[in-house]
Structures are given as structure tokens and as C-alpha cells.
PDB file of N, CA and C in Angstrom:
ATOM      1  N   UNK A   1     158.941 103.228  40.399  1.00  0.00           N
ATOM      2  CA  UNK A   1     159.516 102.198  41.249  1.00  0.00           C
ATOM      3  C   UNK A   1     161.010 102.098  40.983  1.00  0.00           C
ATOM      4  N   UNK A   2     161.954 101.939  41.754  1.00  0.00           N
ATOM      5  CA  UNK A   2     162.935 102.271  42.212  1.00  0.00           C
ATOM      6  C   UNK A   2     163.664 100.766  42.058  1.00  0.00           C
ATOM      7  N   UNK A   3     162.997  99.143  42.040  1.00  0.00           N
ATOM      8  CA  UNK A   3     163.536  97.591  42.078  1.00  0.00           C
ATOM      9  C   UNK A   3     164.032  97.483  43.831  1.00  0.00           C
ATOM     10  N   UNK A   4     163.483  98.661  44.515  1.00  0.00           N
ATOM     11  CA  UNK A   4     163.992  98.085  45.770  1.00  0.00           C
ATOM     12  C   UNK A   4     162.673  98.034  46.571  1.00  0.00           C
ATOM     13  N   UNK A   5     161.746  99.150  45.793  1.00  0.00           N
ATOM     14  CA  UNK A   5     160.507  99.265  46.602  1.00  0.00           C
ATOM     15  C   UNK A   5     159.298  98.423  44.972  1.00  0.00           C
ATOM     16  N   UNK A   6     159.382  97.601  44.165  1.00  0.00           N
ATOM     17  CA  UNK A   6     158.578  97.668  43.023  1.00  0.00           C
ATOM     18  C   UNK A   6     157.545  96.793  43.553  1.00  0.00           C
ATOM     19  N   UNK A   7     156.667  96.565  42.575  1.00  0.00           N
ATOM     20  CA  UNK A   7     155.881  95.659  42.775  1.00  0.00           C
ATOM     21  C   UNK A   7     155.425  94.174  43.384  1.00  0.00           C
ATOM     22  N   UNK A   8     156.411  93.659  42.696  1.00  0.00           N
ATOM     23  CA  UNK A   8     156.881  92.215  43.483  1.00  0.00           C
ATOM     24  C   UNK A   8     158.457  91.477  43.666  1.00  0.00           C
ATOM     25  N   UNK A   9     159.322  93.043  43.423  1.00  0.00           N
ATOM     26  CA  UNK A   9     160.798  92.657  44.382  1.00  0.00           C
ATOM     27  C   UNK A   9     160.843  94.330  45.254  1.00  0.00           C
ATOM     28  N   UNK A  10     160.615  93.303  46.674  1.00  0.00           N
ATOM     29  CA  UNK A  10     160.715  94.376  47.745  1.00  0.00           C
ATOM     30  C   UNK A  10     161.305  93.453  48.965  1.00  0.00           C
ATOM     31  N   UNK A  11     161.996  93.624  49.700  1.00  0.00           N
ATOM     32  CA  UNK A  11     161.991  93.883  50.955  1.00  0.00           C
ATOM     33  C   UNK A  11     161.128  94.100  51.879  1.00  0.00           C
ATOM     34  N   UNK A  12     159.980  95.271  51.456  1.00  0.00           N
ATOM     35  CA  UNK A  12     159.569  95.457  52.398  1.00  0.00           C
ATOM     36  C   UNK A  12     157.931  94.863  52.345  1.00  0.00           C
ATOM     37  N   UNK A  13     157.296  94.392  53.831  1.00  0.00           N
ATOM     38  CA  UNK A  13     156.338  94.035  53.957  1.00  0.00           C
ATOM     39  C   UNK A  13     154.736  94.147  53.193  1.00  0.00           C
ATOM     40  N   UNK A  14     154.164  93.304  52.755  1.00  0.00           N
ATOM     41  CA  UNK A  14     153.124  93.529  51.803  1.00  0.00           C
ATOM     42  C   UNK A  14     152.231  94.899  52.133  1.00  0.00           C
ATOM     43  N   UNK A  15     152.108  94.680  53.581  1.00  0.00           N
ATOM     44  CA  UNK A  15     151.175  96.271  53.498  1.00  0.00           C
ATOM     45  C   UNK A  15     151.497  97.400  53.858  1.00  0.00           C
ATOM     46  N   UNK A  16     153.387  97.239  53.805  1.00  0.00           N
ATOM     47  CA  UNK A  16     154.093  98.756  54.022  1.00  0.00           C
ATOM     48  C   UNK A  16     153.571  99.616  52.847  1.00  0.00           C
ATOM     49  N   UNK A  17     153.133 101.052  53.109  1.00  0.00           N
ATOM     50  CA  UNK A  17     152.891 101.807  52.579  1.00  0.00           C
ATOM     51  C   UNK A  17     154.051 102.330  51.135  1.00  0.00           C
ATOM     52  N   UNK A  18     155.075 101.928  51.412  1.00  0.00           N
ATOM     53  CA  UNK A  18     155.828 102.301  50.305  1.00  0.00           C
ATOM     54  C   UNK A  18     155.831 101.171  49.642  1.00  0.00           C
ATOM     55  N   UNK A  19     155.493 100.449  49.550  1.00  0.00           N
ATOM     56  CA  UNK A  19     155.238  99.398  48.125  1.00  0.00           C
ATOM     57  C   UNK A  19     154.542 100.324  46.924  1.00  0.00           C
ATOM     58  N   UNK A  20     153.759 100.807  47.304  1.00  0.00           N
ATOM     59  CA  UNK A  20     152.877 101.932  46.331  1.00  0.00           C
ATOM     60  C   UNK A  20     151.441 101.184  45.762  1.00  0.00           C
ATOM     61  N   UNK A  21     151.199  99.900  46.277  1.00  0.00           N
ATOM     62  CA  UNK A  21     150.213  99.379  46.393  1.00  0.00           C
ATOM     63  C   UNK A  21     150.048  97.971  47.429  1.00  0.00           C
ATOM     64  N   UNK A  22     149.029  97.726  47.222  1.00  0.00           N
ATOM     65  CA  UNK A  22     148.812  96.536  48.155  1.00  0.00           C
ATOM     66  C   UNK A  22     147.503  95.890  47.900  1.00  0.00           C
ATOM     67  N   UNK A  23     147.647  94.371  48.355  1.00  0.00           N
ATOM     68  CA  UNK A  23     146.449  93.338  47.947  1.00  0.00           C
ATOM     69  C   UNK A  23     144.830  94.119  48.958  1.00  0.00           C
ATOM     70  N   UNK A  24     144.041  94.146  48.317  1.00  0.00           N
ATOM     71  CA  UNK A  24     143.022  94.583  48.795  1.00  0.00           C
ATOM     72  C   UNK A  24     141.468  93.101  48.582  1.00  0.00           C
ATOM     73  N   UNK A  25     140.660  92.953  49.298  1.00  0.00           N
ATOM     74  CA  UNK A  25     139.497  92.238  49.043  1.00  0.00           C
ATOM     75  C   UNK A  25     138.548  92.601  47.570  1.00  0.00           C
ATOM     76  N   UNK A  26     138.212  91.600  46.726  1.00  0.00           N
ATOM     77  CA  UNK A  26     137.805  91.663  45.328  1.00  0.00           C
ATOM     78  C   UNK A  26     136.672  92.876  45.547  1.00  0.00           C
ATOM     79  N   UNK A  27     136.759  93.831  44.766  1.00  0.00           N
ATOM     80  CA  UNK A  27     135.914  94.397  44.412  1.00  0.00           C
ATOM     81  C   UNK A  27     136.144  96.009  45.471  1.00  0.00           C
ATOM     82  N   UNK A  28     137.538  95.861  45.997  1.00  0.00           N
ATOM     83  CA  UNK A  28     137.969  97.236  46.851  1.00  0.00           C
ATOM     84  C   UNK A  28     139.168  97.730  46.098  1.00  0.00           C
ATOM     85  N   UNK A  29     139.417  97.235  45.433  1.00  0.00           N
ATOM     86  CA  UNK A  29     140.892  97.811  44.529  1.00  0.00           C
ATOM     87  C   UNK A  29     140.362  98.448  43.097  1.00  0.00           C
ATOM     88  N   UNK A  30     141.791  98.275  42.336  1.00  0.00           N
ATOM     89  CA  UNK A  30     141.681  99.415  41.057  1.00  0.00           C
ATOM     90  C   UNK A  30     141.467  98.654  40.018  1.00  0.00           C
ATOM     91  N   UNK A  31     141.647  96.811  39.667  1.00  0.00           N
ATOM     92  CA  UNK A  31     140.668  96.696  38.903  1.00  0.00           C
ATOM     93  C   UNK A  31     139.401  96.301  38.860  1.00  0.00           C
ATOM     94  N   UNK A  32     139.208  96.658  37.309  1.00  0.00           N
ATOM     95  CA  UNK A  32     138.032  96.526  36.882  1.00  0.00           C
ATOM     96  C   UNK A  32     137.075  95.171  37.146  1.00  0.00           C
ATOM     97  N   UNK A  33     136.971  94.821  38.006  1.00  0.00           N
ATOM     98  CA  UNK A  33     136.374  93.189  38.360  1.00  0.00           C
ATOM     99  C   UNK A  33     134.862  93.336  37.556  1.00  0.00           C
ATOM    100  N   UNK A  34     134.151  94.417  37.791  1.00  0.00           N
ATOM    101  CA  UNK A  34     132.696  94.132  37.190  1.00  0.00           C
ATOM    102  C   UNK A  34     132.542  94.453  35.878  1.00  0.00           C
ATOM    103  N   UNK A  35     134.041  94.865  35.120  1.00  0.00           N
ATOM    104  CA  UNK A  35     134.346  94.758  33.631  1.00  0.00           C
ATOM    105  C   UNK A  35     134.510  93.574  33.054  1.00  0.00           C
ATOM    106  N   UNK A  36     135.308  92.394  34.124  1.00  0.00           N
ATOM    107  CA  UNK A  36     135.659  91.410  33.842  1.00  0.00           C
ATOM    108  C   UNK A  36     134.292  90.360  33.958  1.00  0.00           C
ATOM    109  N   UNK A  37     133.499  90.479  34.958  1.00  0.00           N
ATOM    110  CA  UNK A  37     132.432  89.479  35.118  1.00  0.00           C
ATOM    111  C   UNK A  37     131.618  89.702  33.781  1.00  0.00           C
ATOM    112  N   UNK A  38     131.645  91.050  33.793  1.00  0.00           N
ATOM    113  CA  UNK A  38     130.394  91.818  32.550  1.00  0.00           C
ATOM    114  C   UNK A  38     131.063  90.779  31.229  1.00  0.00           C
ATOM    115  N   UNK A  39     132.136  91.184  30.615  1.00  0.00           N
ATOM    116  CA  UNK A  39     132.646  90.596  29.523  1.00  0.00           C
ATOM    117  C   UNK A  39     132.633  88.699  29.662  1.00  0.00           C
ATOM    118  N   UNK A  40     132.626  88.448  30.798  1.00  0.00           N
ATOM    119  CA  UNK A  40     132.526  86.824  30.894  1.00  0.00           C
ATOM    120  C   UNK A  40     130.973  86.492  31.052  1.00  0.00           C
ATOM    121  N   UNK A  41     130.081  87.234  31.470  1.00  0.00           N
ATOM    122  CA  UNK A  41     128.459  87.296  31.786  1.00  0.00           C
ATOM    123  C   UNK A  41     128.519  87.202  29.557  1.00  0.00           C
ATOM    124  N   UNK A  42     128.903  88.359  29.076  1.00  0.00           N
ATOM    125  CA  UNK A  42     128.162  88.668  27.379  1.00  0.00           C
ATOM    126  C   UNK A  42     128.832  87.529  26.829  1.00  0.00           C
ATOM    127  N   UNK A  43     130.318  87.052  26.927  1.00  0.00           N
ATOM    128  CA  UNK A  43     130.114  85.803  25.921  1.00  0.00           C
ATOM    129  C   UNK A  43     130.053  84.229  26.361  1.00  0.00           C
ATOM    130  N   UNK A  44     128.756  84.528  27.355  1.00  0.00           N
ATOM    131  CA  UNK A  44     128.401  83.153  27.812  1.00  0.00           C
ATOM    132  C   UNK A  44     129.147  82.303  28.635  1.00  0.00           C
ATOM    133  N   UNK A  45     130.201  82.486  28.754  1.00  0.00           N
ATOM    134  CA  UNK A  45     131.357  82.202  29.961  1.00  0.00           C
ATOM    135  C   UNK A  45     130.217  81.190  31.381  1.00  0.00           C
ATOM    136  N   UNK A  46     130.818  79.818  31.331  1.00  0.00           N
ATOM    137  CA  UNK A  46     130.192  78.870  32.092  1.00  0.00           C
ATOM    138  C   UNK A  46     130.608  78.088  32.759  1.00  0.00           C
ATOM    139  N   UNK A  47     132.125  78.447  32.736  1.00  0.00           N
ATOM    140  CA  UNK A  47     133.195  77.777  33.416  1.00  0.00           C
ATOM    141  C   UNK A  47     133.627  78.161  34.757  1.00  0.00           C
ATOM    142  N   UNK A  48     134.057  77.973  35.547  1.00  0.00           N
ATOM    143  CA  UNK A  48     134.857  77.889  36.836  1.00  0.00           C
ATOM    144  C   UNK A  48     135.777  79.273  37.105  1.00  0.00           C
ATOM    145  N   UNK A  49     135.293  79.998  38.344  1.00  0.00           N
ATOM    146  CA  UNK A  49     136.291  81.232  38.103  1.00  0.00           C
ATOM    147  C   UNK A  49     136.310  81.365  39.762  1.00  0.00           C
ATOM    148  N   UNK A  50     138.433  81.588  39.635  1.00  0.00           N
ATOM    149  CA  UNK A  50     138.764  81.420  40.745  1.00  0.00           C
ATOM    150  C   UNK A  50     139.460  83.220  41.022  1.00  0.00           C
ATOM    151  N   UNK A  51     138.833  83.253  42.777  1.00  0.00           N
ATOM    152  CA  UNK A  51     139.576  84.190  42.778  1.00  0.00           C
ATOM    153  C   UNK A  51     140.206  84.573  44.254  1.00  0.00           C
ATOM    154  N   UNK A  52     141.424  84.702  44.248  1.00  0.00           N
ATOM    155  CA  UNK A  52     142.675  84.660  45.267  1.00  0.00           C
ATOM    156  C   UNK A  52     142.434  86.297  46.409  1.00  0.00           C
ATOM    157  N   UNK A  53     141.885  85.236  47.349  1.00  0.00           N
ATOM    158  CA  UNK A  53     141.778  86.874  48.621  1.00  0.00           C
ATOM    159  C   UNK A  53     143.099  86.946  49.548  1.00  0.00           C
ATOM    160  N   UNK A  54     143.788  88.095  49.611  1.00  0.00           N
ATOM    161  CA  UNK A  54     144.707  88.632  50.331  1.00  0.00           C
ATOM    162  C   UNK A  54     144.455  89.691  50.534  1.00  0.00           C
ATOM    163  N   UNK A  55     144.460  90.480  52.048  1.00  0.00           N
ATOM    164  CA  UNK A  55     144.234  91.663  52.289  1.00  0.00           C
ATOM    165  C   UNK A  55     144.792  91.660  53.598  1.00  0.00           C
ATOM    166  N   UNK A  56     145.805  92.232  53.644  1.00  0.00           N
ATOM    167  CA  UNK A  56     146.805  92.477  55.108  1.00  0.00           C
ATOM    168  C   UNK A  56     145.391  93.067  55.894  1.00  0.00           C
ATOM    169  N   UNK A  57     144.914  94.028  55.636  1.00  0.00           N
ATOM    170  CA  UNK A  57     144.166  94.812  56.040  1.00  0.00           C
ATOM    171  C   UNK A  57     142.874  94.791  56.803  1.00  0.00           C
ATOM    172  N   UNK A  58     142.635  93.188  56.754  1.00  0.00           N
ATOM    173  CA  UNK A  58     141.130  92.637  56.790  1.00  0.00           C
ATOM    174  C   UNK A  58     141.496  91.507  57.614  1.00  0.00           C
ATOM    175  N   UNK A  59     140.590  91.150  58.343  1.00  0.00           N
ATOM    176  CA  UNK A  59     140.677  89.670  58.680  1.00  0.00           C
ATOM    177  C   UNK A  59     140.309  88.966  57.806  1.00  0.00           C
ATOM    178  N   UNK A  60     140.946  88.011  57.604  1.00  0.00           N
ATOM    179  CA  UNK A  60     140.595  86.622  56.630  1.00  0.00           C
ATOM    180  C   UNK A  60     139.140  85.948  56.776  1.00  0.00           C
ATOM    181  N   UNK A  61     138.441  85.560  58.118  1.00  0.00           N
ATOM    182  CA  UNK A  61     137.047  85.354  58.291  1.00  0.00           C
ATOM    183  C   UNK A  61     136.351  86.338  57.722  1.00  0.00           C
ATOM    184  N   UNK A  62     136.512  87.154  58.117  1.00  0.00           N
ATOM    185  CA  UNK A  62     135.134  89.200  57.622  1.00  0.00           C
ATOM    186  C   UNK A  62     135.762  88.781  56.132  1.00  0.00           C
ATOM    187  N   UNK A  63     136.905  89.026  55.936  1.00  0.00           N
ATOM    188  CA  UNK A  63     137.299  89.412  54.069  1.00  0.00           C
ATOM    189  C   UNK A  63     137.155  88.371  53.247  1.00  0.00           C
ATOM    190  N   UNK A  64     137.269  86.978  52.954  1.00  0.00           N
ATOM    191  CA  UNK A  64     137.037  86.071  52.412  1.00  0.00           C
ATOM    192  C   UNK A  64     135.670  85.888  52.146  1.00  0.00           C
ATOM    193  N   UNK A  65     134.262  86.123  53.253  1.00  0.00           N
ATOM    194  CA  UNK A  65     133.054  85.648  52.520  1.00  0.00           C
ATOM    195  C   UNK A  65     133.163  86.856  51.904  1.00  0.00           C
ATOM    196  N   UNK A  66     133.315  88.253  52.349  1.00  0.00           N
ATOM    197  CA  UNK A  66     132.741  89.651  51.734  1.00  0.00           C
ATOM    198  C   UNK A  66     133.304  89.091  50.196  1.00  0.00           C
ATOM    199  N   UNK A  67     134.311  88.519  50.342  1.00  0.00           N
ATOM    200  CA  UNK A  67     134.852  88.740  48.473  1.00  0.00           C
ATOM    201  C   UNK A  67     134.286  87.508  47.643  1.00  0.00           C
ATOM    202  N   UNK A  68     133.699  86.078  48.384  1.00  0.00           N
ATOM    203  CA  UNK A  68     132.779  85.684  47.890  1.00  0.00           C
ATOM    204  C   UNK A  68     131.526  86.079  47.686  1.00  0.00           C
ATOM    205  N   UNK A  69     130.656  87.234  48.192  1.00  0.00           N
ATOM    206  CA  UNK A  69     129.695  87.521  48.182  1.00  0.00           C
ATOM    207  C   UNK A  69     130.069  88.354  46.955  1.00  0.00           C
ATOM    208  N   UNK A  70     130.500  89.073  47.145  1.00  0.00           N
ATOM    209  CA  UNK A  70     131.002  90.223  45.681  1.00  0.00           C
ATOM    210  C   UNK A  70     130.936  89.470  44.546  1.00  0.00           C
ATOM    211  N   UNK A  71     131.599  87.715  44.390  1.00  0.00           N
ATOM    212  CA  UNK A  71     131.974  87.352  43.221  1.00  0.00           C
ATOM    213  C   UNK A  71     130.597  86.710  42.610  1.00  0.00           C
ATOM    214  N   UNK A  72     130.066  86.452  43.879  1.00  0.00           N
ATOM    215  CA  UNK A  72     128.422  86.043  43.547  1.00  0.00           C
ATOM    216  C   UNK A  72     127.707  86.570  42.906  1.00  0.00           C
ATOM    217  N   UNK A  73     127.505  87.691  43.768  1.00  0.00           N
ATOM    218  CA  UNK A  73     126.617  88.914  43.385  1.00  0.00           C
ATOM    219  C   UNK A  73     126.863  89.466  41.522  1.00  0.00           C
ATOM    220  N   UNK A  74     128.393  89.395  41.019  1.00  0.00           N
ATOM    221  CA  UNK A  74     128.646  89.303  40.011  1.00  0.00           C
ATOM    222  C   UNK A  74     128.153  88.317  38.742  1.00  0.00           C
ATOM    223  N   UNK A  75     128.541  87.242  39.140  1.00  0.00           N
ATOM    224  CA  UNK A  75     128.571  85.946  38.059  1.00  0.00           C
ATOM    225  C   UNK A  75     127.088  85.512  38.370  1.00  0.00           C
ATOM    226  N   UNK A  76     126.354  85.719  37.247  1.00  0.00           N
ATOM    227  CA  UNK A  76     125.022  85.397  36.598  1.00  0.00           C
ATOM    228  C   UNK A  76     124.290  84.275  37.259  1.00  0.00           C
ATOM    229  N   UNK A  77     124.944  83.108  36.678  1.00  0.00           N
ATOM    230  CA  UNK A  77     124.776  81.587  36.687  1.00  0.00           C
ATOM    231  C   UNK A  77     125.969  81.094  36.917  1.00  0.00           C
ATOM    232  N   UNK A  78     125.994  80.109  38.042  1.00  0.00           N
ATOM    233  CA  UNK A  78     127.022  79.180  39.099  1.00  0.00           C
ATOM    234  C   UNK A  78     127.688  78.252  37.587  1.00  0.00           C
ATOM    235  N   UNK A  79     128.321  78.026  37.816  1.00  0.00           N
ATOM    236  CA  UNK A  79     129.582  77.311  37.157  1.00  0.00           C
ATOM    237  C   UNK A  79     129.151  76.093  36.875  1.00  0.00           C
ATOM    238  N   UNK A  80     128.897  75.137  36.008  1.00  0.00           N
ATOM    239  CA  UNK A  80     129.079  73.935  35.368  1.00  0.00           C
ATOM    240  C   UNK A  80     129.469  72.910  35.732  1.00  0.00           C
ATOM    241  N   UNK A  81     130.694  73.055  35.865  1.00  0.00           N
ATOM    242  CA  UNK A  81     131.677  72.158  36.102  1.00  0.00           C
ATOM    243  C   UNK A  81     132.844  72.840  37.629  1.00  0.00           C
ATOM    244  N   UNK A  82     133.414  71.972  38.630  1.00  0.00           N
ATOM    245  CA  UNK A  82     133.852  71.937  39.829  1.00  0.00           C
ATOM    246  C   UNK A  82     135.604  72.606  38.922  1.00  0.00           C
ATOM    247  N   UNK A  83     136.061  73.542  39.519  1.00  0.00           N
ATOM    248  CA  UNK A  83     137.304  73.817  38.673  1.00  0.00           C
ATOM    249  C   UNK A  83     138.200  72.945  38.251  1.00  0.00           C
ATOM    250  N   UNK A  84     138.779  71.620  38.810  1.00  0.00           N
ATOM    251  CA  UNK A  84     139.766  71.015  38.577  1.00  0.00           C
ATOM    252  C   UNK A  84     139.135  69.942  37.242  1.00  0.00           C
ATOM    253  N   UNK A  85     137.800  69.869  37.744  1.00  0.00           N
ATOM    254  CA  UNK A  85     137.169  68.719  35.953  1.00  0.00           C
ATOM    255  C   UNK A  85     137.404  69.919  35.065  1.00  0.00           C
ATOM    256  N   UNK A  86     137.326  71.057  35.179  1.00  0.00           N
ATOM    257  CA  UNK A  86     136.584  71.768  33.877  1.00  0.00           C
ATOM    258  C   UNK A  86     137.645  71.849  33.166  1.00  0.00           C
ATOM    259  N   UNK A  87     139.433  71.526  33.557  1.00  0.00           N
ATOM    260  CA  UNK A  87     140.447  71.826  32.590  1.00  0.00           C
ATOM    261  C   UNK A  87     140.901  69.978  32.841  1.00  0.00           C
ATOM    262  N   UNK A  88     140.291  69.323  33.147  1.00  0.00           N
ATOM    263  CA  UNK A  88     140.691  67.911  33.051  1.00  0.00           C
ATOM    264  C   UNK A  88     141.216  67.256  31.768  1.00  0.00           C
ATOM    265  N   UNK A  89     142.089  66.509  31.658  1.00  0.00           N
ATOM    266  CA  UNK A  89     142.062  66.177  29.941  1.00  0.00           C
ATOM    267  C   UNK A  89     140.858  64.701  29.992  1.00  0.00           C
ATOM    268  N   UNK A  90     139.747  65.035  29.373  1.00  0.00           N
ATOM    269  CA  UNK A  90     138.975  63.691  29.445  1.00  0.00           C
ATOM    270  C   UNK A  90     139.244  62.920  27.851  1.00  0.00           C
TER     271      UNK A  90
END
């Protein structure tokens, strides 16, 4: 990367091809997401897990449930606590 085309200082549009990457729907890109559920599934992990869909590429209706269904299909047992209690100071 060059700082004119890098990662997140560009000019140019999120899903211009010369960025050298781009936001894709959970579980269509390069990381490891079912490394990450796996390691939060083994040490009991029961908390609230958020995850941010952008995909130039997709419609937002079709791509948003697909990447909730993915995160489902992942995480074991539903969450505990609603995200904003679970870091609450009580």
C-alpha cells in the first residue's frame, strides 16, 4: 500500500477494486470468524457479541439476515445478557 490507496486512508470508494480489499458479509471474507466463535464456544463465553455488516456488494436486506444467520448458526447458546447491560457499571 502506497497511503494513497491503503487500508483506511483512501480516496477512493469502499468497493473500488484498488483498495486491495473490501468489507464483505460475516463469514465471506479472510477472517477466521469460526476460529473466533470456536475459541469463544471452548472458554464458555456468554456474553453479547456484536457484529458490524457492510458489503458494497450485497443488498443490505439479502446481506444482513445471511450474516445473522451465519452468526447463529455459529454461537452455541444465545447471550445472557442484552449488550448494553452486559458492560453496564451495576
Amino acid at each position: 500500500f502506497d497511503g494513497r490507496n491503503g487500508r483506511l486512508s483512501s480516496h477512493l470508494p469502499w468497493d473500488d477494486p484498488r483498495r486491495g480489499w473490501t468489507f464483505v458479509s460475516a463469514g465471506l471474507g479472510d477472517a477466521d470468524l469460526d476460529g473466533y466463535f470456536r475459541a469463544l464456544n471452548q472458554i464458555g463465553y456468554t456474553g453479547p457479541i456484536s457484529i458490524e455488516w457492510e458489503d458494497s456488494g450485497m443488498d443490505r436486506l439479502h446481506g444482513a439476515p445471511l450474516a445473522l444467520k451465519y452468526a447463529r448458526e455459529h454461537v452455541y447458546d444465545l447471550p445472557e445478557s442484552a449488550f448494553d447491560s452486559h458492560f453496564s457499571n451495576r
